[in-house]
PDB file of N, CA and C in Angstrom:
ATOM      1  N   UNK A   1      89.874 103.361 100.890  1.00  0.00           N
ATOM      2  CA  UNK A   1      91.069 104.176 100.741  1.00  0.00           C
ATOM      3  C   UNK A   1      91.700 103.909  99.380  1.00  0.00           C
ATOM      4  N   UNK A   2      92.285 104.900  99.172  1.00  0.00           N
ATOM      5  CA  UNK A   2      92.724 105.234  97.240  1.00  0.00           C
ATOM      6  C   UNK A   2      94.017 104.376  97.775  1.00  0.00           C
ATOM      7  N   UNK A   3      95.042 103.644  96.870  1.00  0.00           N
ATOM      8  CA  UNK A   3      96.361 103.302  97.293  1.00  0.00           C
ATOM      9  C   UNK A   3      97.142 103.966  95.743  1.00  0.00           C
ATOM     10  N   UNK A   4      98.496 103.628  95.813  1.00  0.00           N
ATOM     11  CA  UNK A   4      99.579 103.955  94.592  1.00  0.00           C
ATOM     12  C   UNK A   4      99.702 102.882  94.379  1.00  0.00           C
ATOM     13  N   UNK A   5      99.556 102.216  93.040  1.00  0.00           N
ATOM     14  CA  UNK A   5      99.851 101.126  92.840  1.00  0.00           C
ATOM     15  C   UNK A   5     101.515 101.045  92.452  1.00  0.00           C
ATOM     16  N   UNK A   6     101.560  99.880  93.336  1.00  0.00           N
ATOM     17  CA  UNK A   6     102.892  99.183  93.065  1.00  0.00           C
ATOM     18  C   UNK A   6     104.002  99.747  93.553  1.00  0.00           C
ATOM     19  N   UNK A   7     102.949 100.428  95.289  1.00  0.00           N
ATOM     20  CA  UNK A   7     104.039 101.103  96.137  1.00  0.00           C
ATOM     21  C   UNK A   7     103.515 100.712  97.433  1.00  0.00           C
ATOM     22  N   UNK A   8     103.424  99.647  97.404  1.00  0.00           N
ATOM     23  CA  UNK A   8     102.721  99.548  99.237  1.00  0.00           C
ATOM     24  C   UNK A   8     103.989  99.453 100.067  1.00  0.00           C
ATOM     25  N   UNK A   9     105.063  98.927  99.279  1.00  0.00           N
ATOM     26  CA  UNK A   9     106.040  99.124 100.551  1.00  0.00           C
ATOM     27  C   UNK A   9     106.228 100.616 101.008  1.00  0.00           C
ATOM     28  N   UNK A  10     105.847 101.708 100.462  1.00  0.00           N
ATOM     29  CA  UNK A  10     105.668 102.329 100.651  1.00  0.00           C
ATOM     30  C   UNK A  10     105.292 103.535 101.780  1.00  0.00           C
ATOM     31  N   UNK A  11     103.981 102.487 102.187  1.00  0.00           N
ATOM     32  CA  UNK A  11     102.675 103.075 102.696  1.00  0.00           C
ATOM     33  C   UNK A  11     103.242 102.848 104.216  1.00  0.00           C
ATOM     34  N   UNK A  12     103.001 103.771 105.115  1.00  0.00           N
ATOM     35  CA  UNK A  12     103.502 103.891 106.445  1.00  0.00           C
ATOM     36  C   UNK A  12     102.269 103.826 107.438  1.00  0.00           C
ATOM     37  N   UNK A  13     100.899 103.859 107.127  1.00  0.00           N
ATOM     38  CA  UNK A  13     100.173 103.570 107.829  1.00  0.00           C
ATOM     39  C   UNK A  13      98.910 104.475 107.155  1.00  0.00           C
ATOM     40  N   UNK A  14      97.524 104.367 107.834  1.00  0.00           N
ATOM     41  CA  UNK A  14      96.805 105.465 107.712  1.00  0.00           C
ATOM     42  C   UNK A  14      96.290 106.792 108.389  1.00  0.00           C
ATOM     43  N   UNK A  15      95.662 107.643 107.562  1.00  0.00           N
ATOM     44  CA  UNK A  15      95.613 109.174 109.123  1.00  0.00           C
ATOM     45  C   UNK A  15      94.379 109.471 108.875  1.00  0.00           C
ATOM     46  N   UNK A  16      94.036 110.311 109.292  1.00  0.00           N
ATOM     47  CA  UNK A  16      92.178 110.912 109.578  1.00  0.00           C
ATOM     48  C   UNK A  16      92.575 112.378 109.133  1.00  0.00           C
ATOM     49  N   UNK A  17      91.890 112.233 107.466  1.00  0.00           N
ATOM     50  CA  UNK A  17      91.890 114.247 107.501  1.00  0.00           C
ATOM     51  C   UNK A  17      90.243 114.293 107.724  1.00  0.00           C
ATOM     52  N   UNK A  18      90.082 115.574 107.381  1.00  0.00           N
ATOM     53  CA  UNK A  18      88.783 116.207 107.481  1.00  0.00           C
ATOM     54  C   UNK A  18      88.861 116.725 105.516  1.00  0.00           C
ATOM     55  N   UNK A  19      87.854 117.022 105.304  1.00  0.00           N
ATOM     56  CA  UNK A  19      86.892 117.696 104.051  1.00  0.00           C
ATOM     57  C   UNK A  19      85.558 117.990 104.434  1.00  0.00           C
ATOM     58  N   UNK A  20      85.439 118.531 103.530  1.00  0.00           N
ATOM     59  CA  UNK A  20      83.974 119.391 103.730  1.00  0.00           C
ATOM     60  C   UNK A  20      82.798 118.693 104.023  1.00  0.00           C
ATOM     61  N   UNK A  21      82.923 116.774 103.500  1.00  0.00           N
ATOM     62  CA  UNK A  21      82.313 116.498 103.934  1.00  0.00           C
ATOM     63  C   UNK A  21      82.457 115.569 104.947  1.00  0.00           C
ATOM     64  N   UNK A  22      83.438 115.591 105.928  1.00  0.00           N
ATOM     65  CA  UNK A  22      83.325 115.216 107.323  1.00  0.00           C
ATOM     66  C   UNK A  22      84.700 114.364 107.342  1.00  0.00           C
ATOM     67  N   UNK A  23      85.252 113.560 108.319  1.00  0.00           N
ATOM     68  CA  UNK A  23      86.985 113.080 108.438  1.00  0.00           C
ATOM     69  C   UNK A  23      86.494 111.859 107.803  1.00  0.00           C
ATOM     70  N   UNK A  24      87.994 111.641 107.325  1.00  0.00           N
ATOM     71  CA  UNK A  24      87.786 110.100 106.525  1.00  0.00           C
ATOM     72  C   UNK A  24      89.509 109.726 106.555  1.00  0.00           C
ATOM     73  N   UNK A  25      89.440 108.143 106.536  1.00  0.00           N
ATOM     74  CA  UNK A  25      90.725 108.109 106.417  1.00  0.00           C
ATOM     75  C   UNK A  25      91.473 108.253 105.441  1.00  0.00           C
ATOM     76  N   UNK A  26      92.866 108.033 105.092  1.00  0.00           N
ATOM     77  CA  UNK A  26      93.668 107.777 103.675  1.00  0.00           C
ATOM     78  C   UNK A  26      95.006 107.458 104.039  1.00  0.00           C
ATOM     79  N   UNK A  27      95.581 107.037 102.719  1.00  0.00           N
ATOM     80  CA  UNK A  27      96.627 106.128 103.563  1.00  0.00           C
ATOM     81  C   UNK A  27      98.090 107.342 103.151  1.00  0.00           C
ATOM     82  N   UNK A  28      99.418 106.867 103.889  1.00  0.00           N
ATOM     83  CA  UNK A  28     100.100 108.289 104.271  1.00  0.00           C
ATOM     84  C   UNK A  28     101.736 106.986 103.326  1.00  0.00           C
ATOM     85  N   UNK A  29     102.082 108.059 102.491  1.00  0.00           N
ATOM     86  CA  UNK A  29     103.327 107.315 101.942  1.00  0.00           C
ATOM     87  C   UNK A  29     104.663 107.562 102.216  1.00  0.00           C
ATOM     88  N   UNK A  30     105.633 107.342 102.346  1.00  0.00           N
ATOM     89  CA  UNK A  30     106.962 107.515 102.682  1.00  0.00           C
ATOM     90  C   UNK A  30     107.026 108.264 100.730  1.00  0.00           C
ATOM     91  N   UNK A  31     107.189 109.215 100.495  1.00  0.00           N
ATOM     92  CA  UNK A  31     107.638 109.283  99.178  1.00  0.00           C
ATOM     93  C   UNK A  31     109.277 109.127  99.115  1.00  0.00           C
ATOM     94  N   UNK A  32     109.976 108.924 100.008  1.00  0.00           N
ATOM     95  CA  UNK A  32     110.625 108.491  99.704  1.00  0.00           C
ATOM     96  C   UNK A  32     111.678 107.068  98.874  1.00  0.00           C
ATOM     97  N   UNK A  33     110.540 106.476  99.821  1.00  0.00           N
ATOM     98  CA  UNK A  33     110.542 105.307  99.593  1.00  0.00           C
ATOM     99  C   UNK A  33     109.735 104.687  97.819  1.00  0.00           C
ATOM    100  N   UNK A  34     109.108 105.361  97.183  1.00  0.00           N
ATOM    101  CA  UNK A  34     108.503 105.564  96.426  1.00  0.00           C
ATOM    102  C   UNK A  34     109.674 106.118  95.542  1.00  0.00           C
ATOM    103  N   UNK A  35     110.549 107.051  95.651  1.00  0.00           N
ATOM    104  CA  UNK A  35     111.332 107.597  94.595  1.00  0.00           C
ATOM    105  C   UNK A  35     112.447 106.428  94.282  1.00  0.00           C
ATOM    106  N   UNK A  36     112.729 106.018  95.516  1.00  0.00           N
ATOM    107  CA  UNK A  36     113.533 104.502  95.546  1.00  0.00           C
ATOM    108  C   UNK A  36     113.515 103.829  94.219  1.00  0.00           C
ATOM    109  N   UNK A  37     111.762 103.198  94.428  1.00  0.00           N
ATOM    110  CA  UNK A  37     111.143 102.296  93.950  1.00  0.00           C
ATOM    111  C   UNK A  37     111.337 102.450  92.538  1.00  0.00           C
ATOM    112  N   UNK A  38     111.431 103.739  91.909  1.00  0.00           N
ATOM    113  CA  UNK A  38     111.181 104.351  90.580  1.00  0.00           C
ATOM    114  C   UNK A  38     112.368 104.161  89.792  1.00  0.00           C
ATOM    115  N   UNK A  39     113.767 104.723  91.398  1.00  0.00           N
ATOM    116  CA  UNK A  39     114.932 104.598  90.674  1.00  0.00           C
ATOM    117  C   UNK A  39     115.252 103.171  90.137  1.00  0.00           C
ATOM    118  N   UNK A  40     114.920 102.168  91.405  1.00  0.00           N
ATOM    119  CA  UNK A  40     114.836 100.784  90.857  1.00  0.00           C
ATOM    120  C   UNK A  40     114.605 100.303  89.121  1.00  0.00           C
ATOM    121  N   UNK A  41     113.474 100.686  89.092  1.00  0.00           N
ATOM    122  CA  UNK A  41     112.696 100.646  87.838  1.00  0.00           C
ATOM    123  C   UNK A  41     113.960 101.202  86.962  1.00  0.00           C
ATOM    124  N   UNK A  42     114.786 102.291  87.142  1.00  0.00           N
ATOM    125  CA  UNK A  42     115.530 102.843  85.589  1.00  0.00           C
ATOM    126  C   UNK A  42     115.160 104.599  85.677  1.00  0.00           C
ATOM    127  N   UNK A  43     114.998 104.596  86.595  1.00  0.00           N
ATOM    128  CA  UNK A  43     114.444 106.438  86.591  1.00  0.00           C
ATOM    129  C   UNK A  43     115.690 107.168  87.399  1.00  0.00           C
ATOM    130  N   UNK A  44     116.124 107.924  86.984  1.00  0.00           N
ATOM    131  CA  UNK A  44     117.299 108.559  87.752  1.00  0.00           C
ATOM    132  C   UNK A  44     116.729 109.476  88.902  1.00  0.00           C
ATOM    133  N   UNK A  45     117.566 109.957  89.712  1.00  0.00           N
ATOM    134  CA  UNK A  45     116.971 110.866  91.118  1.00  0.00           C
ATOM    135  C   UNK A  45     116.302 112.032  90.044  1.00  0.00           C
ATOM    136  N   UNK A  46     116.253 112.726  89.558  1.00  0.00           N
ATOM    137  CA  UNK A  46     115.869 113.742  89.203  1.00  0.00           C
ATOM    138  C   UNK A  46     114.105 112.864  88.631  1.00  0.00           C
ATOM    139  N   UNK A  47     114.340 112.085  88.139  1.00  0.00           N
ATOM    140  CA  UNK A  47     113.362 111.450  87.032  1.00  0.00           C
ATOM    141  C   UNK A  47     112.359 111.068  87.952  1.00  0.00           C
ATOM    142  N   UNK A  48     112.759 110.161  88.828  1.00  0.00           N
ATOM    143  CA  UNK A  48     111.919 109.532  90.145  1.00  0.00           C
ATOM    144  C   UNK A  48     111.076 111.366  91.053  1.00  0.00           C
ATOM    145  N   UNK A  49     111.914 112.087  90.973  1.00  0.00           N
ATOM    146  CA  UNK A  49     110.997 113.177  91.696  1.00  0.00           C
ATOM    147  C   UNK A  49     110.550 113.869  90.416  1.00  0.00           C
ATOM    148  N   UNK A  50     110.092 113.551  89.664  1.00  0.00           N
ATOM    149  CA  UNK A  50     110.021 115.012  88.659  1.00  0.00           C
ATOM    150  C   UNK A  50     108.609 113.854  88.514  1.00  0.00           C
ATOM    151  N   UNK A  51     108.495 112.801  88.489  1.00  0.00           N
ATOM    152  CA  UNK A  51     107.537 112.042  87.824  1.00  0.00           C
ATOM    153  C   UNK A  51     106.361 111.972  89.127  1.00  0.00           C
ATOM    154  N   UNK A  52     106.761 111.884  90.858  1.00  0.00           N
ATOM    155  CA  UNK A  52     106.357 112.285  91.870  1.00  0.00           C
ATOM    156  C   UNK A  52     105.479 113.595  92.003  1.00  0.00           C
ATOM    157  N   UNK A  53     106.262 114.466  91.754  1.00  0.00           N
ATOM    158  CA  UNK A  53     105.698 115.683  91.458  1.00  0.00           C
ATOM    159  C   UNK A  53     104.493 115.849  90.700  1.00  0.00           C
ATOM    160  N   UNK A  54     104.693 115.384  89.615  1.00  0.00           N
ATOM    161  CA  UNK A  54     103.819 115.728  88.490  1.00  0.00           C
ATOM    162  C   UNK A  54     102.523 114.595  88.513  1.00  0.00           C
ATOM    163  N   UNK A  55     103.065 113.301  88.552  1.00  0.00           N
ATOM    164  CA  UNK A  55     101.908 112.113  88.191  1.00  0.00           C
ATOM    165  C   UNK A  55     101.338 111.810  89.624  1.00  0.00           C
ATOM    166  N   UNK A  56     101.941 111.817  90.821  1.00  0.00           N
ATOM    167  CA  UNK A  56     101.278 111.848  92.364  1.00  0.00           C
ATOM    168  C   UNK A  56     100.949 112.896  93.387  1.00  0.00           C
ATOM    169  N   UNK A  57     101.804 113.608  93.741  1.00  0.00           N
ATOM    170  CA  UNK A  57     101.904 115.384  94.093  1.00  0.00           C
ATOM    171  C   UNK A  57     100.252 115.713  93.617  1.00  0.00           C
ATOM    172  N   UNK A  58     100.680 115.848  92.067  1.00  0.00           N
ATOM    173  CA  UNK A  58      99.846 116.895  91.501  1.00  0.00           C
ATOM    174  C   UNK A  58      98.365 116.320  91.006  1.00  0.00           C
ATOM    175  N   UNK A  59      97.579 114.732  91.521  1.00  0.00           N
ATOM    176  CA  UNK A  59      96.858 114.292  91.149  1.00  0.00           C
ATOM    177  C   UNK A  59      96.062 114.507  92.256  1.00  0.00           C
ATOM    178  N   UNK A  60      95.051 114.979  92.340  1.00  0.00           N
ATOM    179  CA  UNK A  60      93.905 115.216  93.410  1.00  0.00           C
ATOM    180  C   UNK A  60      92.897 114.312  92.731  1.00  0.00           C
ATOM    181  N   UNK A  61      92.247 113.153  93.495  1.00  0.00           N
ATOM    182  CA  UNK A  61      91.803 112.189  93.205  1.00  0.00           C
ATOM    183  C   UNK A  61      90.436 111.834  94.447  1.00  0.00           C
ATOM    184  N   UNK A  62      90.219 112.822  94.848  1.00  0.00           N
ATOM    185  CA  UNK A  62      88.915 113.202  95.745  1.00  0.00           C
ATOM    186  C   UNK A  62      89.278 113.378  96.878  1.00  0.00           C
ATOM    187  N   UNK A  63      88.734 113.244  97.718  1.00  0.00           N
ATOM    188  CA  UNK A  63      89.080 113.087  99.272  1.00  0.00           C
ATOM    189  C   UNK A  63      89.807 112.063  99.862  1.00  0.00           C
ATOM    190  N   UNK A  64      90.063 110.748  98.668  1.00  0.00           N
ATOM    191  CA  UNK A  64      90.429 109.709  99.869  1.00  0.00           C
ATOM    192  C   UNK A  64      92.069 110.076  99.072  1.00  0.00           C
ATOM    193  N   UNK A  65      92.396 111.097  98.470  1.00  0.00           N
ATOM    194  CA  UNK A  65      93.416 111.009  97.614  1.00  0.00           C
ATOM    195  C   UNK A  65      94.960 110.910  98.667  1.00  0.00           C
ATOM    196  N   UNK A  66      95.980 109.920  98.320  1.00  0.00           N
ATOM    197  CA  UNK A  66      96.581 109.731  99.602  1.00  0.00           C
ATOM    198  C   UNK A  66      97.437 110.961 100.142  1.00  0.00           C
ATOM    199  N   UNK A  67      98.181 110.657 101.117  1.00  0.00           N
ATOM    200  CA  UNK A  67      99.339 112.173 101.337  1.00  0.00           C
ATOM    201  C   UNK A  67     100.320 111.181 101.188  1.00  0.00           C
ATOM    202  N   UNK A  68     101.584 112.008 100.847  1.00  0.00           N
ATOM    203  CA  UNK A  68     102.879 111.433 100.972  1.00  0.00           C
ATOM    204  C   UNK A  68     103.643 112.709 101.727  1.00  0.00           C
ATOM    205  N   UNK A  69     104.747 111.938 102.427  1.00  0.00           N
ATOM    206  CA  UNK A  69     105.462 112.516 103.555  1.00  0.00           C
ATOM    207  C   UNK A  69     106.597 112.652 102.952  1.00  0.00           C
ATOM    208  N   UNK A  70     107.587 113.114 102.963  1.00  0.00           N
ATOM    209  CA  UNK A  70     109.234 113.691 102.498  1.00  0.00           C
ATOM    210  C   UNK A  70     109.630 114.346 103.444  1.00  0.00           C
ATOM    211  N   UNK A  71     110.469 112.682 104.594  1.00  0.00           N
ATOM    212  CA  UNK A  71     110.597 112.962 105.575  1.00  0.00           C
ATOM    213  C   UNK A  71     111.601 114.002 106.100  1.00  0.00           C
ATOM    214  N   UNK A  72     113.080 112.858 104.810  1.00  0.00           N
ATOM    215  CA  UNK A  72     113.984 113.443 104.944  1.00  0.00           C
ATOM    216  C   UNK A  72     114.800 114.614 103.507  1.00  0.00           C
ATOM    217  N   UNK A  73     113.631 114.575 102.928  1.00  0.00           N
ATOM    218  CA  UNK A  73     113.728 115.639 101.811  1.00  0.00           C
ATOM    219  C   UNK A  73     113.672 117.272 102.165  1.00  0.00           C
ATOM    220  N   UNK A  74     114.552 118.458 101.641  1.00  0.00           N
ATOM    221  CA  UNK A  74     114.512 119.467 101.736  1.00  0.00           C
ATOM    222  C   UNK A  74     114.103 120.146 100.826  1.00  0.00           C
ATOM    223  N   UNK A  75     113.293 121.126 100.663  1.00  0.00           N
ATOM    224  CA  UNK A  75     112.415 121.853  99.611  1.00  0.00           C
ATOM    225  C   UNK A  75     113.300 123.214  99.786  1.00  0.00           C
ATOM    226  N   UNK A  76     114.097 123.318 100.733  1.00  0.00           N
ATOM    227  CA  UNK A  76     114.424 125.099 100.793  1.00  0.00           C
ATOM    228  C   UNK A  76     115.931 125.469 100.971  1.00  0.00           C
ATOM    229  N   UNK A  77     116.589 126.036 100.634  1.00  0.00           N
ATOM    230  CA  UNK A  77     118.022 125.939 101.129  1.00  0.00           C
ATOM    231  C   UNK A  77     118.378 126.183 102.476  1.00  0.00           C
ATOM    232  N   UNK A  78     119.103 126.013 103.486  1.00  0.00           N
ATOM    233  CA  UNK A  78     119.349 126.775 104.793  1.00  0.00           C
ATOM    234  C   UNK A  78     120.362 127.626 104.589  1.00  0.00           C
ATOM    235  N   UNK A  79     119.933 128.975 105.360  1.00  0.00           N
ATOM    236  CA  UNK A  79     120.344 129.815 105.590  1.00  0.00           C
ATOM    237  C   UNK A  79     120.755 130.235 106.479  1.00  0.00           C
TER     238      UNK A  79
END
């Protein structure tokens, strides 16, 4: 299994996807907990998700590539 380095507190356990070539595990991240971690570091809320987005989100890194969850994050406005 692929990990994020220097986010295992992170990591909430592992899950079973499927790909084309048959289920495999990978491990499943709180991204929240991860944006935390960033702000820690000196990254402001915007900075911590914009860097999520772009450097983890958007890295497809084969099949074992991990998922992250945004449990309590909203992507949409309510209406």
């Amino acid at each position: 299994m692929l990990k994020i380095d220097g986010h295992d507190n992170a990591i909430m356990g592992p899950a079973m996807v499927w790909s084309d070539s048959g289920q495999h595990e990978v491990l499943v991240y709180d991204a929240e907990q991860i944006r935390e971690n960033l702000m820690k570091d000196g990254m402001s809320f915007e900075e911590a998700r914009e860097y999520i987005e772009f450097n983890i989100e958007g890295a497809y890194m084969g099949k074992h590539t991990p998922v992250l969850v945004w449990s309590q994050d909203m992507w949409w406005d309510e209406e």
